[in-house]
Protein backbone atom coordinates (compact mmCIF):
# COMPACT_ATOMS: atom_id res chain seq x y z
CA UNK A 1 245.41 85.19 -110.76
CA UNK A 2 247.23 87.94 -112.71
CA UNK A 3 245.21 91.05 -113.97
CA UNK A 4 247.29 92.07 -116.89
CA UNK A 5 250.85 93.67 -117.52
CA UNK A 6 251.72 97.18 -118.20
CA UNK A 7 254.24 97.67 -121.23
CA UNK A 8 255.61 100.84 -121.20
CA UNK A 9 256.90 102.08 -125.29
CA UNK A 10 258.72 104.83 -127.00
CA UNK A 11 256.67 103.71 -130.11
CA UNK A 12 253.06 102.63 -129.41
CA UNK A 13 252.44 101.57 -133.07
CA UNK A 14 255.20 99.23 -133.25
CA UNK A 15 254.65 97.39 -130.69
CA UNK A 16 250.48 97.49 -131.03
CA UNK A 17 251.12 96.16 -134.28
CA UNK A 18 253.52 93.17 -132.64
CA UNK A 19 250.91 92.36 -130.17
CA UNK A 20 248.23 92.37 -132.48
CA UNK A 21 249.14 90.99 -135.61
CA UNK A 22 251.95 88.76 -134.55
CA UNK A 23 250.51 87.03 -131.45
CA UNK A 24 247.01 87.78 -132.46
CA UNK A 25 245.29 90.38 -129.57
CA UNK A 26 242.85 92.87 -130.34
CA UNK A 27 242.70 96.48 -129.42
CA UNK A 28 239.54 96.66 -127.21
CA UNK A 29 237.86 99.67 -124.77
CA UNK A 30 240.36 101.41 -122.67
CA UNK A 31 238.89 104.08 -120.33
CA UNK A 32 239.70 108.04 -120.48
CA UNK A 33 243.16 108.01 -119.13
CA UNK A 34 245.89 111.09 -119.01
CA UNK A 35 248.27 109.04 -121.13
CA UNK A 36 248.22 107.22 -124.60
CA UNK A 37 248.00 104.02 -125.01
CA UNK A 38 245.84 100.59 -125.73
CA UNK A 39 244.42 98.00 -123.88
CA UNK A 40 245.51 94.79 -125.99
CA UNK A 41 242.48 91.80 -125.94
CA UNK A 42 242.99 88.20 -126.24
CA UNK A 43 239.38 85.69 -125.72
CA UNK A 44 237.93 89.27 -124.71
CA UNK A 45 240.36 89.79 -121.47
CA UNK A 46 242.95 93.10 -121.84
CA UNK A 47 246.01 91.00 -120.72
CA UNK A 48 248.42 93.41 -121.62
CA UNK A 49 248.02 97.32 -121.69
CA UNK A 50 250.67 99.80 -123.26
CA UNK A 51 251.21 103.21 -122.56
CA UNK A 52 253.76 105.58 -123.70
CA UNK A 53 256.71 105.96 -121.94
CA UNK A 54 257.04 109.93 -121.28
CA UNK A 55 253.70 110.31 -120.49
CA UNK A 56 252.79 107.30 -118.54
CA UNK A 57 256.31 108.14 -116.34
CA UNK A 58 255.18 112.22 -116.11
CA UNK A 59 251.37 110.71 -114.69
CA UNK A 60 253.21 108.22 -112.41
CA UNK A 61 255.69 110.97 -111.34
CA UNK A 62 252.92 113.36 -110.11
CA UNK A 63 251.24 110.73 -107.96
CA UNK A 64 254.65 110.11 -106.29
CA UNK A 65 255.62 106.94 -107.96
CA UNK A 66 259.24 106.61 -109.33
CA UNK A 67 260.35 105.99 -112.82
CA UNK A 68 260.45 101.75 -113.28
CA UNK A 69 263.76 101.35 -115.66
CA UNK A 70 262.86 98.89 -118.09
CA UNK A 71 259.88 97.62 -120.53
CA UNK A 72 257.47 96.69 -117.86
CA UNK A 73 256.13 99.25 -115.66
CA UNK A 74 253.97 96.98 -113.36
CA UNK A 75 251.93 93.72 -112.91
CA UNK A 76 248.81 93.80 -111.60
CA UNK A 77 246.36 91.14 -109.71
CA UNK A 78 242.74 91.91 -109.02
CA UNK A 79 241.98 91.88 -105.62
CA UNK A 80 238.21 92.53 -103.53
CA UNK A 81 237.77 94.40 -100.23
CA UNK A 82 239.29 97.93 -100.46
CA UNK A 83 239.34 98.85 -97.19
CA UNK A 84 240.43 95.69 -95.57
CA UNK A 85 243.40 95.42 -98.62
CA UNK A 86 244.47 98.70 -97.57
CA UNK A 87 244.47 97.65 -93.65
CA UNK A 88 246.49 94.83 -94.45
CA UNK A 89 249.16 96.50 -96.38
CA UNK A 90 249.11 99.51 -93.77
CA UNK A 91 250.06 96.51 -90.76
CA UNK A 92 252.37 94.93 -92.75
CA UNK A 93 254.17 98.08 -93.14
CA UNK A 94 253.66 98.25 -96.49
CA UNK A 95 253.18 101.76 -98.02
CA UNK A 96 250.60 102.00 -100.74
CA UNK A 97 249.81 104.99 -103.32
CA UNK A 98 246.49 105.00 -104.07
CA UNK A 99 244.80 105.55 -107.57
CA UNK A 100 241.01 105.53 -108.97
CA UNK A 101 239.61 105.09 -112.86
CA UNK A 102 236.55 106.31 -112.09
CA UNK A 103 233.76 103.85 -112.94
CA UNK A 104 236.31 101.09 -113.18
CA UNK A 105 238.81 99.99 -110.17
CA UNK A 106 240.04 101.47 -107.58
CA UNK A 107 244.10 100.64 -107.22
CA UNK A 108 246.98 100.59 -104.89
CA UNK A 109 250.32 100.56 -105.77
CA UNK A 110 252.88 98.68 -104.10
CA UNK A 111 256.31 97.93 -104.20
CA UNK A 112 257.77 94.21 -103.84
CA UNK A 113 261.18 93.59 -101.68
CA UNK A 114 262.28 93.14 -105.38
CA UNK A 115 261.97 96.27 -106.06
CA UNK A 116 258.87 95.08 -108.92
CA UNK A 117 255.64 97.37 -108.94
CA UNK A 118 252.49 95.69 -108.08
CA UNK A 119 248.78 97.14 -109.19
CA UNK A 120 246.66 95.74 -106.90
CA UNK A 121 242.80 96.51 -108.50
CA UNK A 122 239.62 96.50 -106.53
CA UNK A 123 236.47 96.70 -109.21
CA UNK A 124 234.56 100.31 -108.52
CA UNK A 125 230.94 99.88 -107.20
């Protein structure tokens, strides 16, 4: 089941305004995060969440992730079981950089043989 995509913008109005009033989402919650951006509803599920570019790449950057070259910076998949996620990935020689939204998921983020990021999300609590 897929958690939501990650559109990455030089202009977030534009393209807030393409997702909302074109194909009809909503701008819902979004927690506290270092970077602008919205979390773009559709039947109350954020499906697709936009951040800007320069900021979104500096964040990534200083947890050790590199640039992604195009419009979409990941997708992401919710997943349960931390620990034994983590386990997994570590014995199938997969590395993993973690990352926490405190009071909301706790992620890892991996890298496909394609080369195409992957949020994995484990719900916090």
């Amino acid at each position: 089941m897929l958690d939501h995509i990650l559109m990455l913008t030089d202009d977030l109005e534009a393209t807030r305004a393409f997702y909302c009033e074109a194909l009809g989402f909503e701008v819902g919650d979004r927690p506290p995060l270092e970077f602008p951006g919205y979390w773009l509803y559709l039947d109350g599920k954020p499906w697709v969440h936009v951040a800007e570019r320069g900021a979104y790449r500096e964040w990534t950057a200083g947890m050790g992730l590199p640039a992604v070259e195009g419009p979409v910076d990941h997708v992401a998949f919710p997943c349960a079981e931390y620990d034994a996620l983590l386990a997994r990935l570590s014995a199938s020689g997969v590395d993993a950089v973690p990352n926490e939204v405190p009071g909301v998921f706790r992620q890892l983020f991996v890298t496909d043989p394609n080369g195409v990021r992957i949020e994995l999300n484990v719900p916090d609590g």
